[in-house]
N, C-alpha and C. Protein backbone atom coordinates (compact mmCIF):
# COMPACT_ATOMS: atom_id res chain seq x y z
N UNK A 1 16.01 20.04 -9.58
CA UNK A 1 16.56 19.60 -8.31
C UNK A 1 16.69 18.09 -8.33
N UNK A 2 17.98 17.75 -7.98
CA UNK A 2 17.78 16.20 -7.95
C UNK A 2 17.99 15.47 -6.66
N UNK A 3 17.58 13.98 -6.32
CA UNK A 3 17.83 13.67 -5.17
C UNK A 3 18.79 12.60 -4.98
N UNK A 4 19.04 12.13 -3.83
CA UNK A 4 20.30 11.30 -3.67
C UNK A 4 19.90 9.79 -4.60
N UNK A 5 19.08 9.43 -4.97
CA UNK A 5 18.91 8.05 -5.81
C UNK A 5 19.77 7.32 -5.62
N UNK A 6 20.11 6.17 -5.86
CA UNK A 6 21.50 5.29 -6.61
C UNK A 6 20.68 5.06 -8.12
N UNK A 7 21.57 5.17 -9.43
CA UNK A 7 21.14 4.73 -10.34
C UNK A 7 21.17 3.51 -10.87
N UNK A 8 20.26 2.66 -11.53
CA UNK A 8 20.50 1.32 -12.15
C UNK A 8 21.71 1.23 -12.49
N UNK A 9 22.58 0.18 -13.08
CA UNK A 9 23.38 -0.22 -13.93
C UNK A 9 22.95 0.08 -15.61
N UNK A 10 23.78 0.95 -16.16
CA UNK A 10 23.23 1.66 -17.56
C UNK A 10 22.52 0.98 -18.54
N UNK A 11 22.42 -0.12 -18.18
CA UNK A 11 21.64 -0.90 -19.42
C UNK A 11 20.56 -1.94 -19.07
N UNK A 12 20.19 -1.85 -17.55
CA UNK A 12 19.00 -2.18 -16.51
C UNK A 12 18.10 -0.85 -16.50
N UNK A 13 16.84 -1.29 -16.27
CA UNK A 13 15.56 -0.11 -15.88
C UNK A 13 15.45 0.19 -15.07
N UNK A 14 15.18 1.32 -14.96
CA UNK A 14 14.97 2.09 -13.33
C UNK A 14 13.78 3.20 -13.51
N UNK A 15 13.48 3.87 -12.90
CA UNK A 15 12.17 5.18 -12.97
C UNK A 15 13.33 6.18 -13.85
N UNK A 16 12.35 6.84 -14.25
CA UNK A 16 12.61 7.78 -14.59
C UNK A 16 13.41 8.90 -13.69
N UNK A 17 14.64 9.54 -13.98
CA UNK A 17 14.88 9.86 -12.68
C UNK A 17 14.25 11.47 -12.56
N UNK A 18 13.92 12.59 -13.83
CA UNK A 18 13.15 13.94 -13.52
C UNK A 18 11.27 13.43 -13.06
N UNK A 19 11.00 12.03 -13.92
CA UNK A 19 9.71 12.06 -13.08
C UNK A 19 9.83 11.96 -11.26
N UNK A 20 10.49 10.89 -11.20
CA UNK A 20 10.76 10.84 -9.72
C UNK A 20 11.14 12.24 -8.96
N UNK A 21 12.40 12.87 -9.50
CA UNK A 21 12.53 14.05 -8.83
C UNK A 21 11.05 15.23 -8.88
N UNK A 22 10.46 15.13 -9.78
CA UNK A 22 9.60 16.04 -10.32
C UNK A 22 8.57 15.60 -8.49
N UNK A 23 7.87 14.55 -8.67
CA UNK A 23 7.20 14.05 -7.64
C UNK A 23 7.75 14.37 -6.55
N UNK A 24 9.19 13.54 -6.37
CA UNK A 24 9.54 13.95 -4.85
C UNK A 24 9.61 15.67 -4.45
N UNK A 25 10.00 16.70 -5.14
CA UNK A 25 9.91 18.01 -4.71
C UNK A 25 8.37 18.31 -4.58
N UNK A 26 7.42 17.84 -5.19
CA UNK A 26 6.02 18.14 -4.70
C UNK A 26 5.86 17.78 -3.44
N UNK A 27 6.08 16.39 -3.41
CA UNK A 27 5.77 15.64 -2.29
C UNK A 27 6.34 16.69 -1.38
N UNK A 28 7.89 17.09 -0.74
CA UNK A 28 8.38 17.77 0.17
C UNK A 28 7.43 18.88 0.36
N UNK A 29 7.10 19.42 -0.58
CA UNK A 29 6.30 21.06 -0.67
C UNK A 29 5.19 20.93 0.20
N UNK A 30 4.65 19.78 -0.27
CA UNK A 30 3.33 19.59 0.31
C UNK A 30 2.99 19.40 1.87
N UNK A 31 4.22 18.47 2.23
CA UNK A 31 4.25 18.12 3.30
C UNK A 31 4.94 19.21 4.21
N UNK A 32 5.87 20.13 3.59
CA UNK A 32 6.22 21.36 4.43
C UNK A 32 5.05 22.62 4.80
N UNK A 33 4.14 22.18 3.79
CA UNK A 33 2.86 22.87 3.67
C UNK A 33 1.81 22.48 4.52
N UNK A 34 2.23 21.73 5.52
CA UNK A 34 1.22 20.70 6.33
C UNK A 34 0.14 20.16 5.51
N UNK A 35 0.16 20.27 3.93
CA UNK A 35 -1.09 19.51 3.05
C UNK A 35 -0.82 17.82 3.42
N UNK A 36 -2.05 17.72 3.32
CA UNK A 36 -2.25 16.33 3.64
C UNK A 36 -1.77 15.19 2.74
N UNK A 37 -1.31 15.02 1.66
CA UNK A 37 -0.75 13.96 0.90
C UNK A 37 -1.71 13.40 -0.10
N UNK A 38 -2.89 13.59 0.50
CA UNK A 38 -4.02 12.68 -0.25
C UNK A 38 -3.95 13.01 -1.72
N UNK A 39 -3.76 14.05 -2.25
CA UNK A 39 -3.81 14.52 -3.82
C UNK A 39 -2.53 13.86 -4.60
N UNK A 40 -1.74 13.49 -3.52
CA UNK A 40 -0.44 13.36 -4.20
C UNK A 40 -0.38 11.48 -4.92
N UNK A 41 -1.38 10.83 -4.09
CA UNK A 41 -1.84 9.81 -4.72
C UNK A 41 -0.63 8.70 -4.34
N UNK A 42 0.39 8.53 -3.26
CA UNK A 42 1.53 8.01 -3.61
C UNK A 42 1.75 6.44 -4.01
N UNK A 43 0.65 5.91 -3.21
CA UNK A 43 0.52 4.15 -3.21
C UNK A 43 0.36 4.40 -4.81
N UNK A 44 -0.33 4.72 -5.71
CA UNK A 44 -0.99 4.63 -6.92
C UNK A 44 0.31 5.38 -7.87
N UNK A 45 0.95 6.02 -7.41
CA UNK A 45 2.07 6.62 -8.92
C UNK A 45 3.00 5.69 -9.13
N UNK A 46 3.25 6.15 -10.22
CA UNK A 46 3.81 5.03 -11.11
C UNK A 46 5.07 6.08 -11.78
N UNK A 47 6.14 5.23 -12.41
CA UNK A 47 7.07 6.48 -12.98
C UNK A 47 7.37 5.46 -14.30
N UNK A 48 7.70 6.28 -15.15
CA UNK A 48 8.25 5.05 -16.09
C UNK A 48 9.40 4.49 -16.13
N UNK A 49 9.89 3.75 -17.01
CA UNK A 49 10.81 2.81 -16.77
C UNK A 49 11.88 3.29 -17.96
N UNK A 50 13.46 3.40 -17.73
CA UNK A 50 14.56 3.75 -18.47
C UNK A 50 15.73 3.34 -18.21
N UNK A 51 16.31 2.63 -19.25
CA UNK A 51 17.99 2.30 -18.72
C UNK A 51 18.50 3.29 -17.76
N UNK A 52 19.25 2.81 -16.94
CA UNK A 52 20.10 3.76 -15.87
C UNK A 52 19.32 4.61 -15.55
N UNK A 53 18.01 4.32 -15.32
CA UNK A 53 17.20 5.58 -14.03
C UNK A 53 17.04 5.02 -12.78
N UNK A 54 16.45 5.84 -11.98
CA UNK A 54 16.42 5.47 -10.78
C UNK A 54 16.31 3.88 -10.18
N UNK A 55 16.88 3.58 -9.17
CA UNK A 55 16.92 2.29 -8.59
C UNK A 55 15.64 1.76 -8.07
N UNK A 56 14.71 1.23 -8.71
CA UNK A 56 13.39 0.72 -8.26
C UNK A 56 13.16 0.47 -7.11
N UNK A 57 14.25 -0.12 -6.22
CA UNK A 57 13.99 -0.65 -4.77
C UNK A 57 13.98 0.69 -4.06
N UNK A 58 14.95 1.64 -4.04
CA UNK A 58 15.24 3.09 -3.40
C UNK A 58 14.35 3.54 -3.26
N UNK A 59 13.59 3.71 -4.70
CA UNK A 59 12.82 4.53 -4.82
C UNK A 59 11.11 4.11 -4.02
N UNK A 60 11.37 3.03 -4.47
CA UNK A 60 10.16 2.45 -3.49
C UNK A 60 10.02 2.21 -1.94
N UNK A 61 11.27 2.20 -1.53
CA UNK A 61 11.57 2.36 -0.36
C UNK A 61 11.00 3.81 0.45
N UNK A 62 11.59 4.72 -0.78
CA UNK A 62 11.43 6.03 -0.37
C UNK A 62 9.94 6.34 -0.22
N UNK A 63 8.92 5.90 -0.98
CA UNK A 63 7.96 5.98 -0.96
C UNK A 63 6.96 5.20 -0.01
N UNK A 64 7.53 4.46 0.11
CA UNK A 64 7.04 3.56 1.45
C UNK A 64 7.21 5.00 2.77
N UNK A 65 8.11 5.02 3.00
CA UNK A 65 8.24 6.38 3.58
C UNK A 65 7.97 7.68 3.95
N UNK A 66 7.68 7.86 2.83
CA UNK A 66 6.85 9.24 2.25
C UNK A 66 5.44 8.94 2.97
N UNK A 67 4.51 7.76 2.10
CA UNK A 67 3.28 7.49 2.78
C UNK A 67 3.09 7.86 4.32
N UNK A 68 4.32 6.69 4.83
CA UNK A 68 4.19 6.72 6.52
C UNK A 68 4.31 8.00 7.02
N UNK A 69 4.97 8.54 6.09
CA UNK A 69 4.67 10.33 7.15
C UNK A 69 3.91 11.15 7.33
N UNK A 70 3.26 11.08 5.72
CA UNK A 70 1.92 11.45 5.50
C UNK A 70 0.69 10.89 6.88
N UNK A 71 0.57 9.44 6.83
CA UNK A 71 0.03 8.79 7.36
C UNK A 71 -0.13 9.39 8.91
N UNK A 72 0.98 9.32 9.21
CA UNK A 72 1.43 9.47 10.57
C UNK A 72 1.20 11.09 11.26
N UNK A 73 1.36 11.78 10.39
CA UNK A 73 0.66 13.57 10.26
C UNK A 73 -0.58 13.83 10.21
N UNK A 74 -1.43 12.68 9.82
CA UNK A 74 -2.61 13.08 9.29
C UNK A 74 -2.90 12.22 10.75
N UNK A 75 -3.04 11.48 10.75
CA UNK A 75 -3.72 10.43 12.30
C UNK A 75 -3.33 11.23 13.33
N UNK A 76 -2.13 11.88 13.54
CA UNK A 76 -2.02 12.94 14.72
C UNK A 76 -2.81 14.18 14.78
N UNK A 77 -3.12 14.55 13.48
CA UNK A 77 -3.82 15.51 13.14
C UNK A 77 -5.42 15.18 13.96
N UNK A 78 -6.10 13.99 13.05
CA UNK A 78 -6.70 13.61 13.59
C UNK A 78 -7.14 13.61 15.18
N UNK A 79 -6.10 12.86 15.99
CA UNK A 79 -5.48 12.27 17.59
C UNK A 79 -6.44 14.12 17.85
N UNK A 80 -5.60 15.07 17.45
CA UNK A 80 -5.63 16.12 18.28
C UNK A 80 -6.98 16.40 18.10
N UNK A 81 -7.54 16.52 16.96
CA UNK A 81 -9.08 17.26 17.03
C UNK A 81 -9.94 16.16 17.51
N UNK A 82 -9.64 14.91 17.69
CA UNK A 82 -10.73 13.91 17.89
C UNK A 82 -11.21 13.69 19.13
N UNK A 83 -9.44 13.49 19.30
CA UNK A 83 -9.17 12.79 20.55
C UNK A 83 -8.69 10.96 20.41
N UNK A 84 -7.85 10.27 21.23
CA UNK A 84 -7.28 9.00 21.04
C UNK A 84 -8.50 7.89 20.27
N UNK A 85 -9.80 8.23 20.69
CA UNK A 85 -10.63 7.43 20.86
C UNK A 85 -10.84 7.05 19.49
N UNK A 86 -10.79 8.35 18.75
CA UNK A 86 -11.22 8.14 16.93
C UNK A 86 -10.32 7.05 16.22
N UNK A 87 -8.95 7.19 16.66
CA UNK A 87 -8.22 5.92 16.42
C UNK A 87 -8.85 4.61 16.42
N UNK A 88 -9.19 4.19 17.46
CA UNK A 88 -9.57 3.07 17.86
C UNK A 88 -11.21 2.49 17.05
N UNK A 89 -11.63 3.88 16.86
CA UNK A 89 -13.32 3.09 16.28
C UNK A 89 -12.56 3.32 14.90
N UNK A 90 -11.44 4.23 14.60
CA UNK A 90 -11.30 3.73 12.55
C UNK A 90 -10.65 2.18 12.60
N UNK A 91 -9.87 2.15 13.71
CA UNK A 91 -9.50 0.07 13.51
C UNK A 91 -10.15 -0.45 13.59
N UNK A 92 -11.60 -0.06 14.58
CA UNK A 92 -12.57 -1.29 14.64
C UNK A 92 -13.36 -1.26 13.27
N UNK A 93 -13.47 -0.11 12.98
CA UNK A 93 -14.28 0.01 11.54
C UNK A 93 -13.61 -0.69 10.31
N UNK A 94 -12.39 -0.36 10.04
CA UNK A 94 -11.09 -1.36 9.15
C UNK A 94 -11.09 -2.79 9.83
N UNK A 95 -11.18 -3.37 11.16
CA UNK A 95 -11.35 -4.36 11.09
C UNK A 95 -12.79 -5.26 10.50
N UNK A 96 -13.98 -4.67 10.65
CA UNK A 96 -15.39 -4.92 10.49
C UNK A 96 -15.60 -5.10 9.33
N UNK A 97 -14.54 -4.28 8.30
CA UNK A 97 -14.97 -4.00 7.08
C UNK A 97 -14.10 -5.30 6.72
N UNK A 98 -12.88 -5.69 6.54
CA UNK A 98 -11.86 -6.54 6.34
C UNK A 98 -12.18 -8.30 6.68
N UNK A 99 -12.96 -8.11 7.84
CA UNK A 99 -13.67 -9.53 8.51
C UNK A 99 -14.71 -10.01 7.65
N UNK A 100 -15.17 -8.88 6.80
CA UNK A 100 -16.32 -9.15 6.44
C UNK A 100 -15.81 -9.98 5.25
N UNK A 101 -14.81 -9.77 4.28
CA UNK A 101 -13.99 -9.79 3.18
C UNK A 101 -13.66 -11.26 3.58
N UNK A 102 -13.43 -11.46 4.76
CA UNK A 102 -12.20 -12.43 5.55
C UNK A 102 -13.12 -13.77 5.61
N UNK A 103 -14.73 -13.23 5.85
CA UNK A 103 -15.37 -14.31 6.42
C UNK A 103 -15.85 -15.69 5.19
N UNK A 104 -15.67 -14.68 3.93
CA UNK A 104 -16.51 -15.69 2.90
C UNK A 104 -15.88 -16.89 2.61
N UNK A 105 -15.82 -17.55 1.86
CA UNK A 105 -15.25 -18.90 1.35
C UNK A 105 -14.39 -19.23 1.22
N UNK A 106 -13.29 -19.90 0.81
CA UNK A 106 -12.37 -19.78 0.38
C UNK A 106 -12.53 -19.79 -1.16
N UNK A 107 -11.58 -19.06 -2.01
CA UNK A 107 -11.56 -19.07 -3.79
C UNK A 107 -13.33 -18.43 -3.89
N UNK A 108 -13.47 -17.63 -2.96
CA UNK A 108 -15.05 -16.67 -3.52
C UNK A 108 -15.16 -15.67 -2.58
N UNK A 109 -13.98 -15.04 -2.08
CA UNK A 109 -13.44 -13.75 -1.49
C UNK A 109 -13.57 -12.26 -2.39
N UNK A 110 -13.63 -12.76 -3.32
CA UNK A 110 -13.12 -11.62 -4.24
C UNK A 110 -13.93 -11.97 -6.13
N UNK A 111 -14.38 -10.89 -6.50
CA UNK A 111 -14.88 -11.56 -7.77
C UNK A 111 -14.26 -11.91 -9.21
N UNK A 112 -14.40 -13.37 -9.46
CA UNK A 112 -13.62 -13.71 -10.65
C UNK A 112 -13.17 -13.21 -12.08
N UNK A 113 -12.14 -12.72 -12.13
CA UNK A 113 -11.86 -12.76 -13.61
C UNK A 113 -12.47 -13.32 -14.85
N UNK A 114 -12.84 -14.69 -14.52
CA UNK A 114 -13.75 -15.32 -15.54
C UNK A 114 -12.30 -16.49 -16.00
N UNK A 115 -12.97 -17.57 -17.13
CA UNK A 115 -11.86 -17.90 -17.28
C UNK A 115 -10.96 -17.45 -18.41
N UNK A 116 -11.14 -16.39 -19.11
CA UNK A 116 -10.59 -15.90 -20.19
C UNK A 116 -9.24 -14.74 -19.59
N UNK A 117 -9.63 -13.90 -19.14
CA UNK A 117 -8.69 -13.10 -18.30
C UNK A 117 -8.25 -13.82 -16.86
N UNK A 118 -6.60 -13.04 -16.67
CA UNK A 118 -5.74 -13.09 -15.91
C UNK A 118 -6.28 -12.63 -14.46
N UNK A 119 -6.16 -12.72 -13.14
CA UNK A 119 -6.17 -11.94 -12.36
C UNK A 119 -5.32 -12.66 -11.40
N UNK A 120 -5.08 -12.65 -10.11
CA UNK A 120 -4.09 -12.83 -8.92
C UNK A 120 -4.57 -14.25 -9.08
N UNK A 121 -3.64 -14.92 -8.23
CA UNK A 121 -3.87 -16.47 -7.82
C UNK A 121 -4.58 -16.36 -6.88
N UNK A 122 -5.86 -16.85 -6.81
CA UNK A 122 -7.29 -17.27 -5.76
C UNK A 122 -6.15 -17.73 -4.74
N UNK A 123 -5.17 -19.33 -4.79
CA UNK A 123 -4.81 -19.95 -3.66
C UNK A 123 -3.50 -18.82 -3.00
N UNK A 124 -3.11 -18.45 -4.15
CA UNK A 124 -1.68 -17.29 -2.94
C UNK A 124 -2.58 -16.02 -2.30
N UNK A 125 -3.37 -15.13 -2.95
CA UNK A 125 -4.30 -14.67 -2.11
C UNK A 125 -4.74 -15.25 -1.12
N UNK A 126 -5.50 -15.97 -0.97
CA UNK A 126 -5.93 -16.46 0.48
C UNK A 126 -5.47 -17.10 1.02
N UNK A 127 -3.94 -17.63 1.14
CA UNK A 127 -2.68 -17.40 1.83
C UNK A 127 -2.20 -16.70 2.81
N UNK A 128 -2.89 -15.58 1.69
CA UNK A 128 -2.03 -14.03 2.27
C UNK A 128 -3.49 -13.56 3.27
N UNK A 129 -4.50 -13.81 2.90
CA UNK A 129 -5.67 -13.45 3.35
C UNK A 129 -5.98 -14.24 4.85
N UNK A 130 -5.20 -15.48 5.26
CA UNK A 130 -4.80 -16.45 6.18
C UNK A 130 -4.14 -15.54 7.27
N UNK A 131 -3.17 -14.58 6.84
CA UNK A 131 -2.23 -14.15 7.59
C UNK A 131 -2.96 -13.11 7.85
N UNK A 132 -3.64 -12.02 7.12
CA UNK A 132 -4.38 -10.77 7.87
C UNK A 132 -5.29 -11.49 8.53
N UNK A 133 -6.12 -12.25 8.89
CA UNK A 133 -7.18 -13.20 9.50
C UNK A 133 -6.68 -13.33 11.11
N UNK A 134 -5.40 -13.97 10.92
CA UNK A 134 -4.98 -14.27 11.84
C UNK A 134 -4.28 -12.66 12.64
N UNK A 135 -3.73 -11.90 11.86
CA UNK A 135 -3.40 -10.39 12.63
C UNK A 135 -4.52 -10.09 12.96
N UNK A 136 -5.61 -10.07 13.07
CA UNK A 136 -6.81 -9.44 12.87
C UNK A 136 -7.54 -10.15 14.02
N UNK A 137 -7.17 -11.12 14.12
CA UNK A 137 -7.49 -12.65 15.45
C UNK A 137 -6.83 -12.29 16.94
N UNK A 138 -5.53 -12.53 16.31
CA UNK A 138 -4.67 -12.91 17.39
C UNK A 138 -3.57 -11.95 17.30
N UNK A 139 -3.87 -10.90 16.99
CA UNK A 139 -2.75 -9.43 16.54
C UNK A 139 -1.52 -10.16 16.36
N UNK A 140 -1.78 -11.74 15.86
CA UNK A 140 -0.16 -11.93 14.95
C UNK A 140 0.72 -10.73 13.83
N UNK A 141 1.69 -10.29 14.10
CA UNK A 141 2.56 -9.51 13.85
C UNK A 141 2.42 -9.78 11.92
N UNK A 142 2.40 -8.70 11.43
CA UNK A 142 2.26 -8.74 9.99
C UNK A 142 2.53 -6.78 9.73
N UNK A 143 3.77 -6.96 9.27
CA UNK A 143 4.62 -5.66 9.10
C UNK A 143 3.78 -5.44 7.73
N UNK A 144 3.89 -4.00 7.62
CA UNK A 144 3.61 -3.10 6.50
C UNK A 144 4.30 -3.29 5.50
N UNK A 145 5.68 -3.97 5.36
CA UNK A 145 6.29 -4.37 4.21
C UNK A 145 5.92 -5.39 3.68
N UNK A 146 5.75 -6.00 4.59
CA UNK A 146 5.39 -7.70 4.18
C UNK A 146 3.85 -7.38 3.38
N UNK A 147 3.13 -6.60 3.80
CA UNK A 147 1.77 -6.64 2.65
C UNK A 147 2.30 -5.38 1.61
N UNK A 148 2.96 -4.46 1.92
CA UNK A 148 3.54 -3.49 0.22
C UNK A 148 3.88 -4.51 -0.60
N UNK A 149 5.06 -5.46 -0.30
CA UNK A 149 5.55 -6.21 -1.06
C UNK A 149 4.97 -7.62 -1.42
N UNK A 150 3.80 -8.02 -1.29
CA UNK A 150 3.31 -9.18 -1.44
C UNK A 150 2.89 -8.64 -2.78
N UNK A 151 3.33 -10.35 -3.27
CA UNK A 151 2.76 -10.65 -5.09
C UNK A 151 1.97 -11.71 -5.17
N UNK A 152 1.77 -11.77 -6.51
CA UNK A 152 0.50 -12.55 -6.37
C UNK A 152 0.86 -13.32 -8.19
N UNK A 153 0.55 -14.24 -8.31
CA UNK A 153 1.04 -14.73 -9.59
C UNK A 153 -0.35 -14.99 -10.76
N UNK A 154 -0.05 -13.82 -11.69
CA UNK A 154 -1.40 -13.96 -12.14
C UNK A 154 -1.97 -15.03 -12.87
N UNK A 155 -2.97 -15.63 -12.79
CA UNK A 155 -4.20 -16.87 -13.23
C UNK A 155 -4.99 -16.91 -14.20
N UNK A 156 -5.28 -17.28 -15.21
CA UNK A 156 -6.50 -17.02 -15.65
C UNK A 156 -7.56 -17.73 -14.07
N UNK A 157 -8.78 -16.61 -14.81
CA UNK A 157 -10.15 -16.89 -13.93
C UNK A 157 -9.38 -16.82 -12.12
N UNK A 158 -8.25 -16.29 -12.41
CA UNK A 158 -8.28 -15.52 -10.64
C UNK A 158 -9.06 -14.57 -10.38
N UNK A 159 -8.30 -13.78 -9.09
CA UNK A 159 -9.18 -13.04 -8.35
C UNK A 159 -9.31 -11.31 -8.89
N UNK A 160 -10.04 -10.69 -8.68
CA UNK A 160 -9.62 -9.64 -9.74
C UNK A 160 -9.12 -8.66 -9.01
N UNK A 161 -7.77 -7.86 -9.40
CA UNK A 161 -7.03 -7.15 -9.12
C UNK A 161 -7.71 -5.71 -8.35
N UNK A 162 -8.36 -4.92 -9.22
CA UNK A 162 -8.60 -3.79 -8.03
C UNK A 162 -9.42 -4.42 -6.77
N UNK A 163 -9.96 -5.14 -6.82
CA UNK A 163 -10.90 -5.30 -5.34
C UNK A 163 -9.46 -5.80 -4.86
N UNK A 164 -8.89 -6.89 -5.22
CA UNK A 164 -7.79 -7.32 -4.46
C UNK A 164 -6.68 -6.54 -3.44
N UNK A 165 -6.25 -5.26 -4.42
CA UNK A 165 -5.60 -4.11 -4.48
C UNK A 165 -5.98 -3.34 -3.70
N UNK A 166 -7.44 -3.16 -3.50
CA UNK A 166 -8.63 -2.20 -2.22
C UNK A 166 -8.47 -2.50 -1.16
N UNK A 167 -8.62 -4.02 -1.22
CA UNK A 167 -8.60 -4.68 0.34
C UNK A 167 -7.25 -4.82 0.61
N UNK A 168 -6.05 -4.76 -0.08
CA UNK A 168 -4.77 -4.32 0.88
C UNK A 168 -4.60 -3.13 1.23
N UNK A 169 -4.99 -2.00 0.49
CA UNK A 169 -5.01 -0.77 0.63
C UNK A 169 -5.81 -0.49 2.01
N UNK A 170 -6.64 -1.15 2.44
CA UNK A 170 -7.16 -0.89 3.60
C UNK A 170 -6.86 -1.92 4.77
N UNK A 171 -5.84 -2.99 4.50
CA UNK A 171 -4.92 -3.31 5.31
C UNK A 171 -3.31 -2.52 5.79
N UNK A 172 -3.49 -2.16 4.75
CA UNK A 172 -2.08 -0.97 5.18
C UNK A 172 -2.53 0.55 6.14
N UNK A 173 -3.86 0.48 5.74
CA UNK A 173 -4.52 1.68 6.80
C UNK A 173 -4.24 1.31 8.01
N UNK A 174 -4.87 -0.19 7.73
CA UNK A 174 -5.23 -0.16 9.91
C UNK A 174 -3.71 -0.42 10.34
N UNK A 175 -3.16 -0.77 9.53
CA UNK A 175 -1.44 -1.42 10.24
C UNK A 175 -0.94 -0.10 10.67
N UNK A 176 -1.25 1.09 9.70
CA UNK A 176 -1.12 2.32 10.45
C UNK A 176 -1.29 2.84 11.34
N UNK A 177 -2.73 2.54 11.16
CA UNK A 177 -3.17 3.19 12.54
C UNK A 177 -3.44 2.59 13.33
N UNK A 178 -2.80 1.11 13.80
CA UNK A 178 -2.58 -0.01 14.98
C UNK A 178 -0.69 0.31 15.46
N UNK A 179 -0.45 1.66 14.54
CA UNK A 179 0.94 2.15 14.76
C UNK A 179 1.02 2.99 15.37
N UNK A 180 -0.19 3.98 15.30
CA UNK A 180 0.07 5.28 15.84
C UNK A 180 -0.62 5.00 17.07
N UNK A 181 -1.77 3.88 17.74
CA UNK A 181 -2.70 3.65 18.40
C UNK A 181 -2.14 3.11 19.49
């Protein structure tokens, strides 16, 4: 089964386009299945890379997408057996946890690479770590794209990537569920 894609230009990289399709028909199944998404792993898959396959942006787009519905099914899910209220203590809990991250130093947020290995830039991280601070303050506006798509330019003796990677992953939670809330 294939899906609407646009393909690269034949001699540019793109995903793979049967891995992608392969995924996206799970994904549909699952979600017609009222299964919850969580197995499907989507922030974390990866497809490989091939002249004239799928259009990287599309596809990521699409998946941006995918998540939010998941997301958005599961927190209603939630809403109904909980009640509104559960919403509100998982943001305060995502905020508590995030403040805590938020409160330390500057360039000792996160633990070092060392100086031999690469990891994110300490100063564009806590940049970016400036701006959830302040959403988190003053519910300054900070869209879900704007943290999917944030990069980070890697350093020696930067910051190290999965914790880095964790703590957006649980900024994209609460933006969620400061969506559905």
């Amino acid at each position: 089964m294939s899906f609407p894609f646009p393909h690269a230009k034949p001699r540019k990289l793109g995903y793979a386009p049967a891995e992608v399709d392969a995924f996206i028909a799970e994904a549909r199944t699952a979600f017609n299945n009222n299964e919850d998404g969580v197995r499907l792993q989507i922030r974390e898959r990866e497809f490989a890379l091939v002249k004239g396959g799928y259009s990287v942006t599309a596809v990521d787009v699409a998946m941006d997408r995918l998540e939010d519905s998941f997301s958005a099914r599961a927190l209603a899910k939630l809403v109904s057996e909980r009640g509104q209220e559960t919403l509100s203590e998982r943001a305060n809990e995502l905020r508590v946890l995030l403040v805590g991250r938020l409160e330390r130093p500057r360039s000792k947020r996160f633990k070092s690479t060392g100086p031999i290995l690469r990891g994110y830039s300490r100063k564009e991280v806590d940049t970016f770590l400036a701006r959830v601070s302040s959403h988190i303050d003053t519910r300054t506006a900070l869209s879900l794209d704007d943290v999917r798509k944030v990069i980070f330019t890697p350093k020696r003796g930067g910051y190290a990537e999965n914790q880095v990677d964790a703590f957006i992953d649980r900024v994209i939670e609460l933006l969620q569920v400061e969506k559905v809330s």
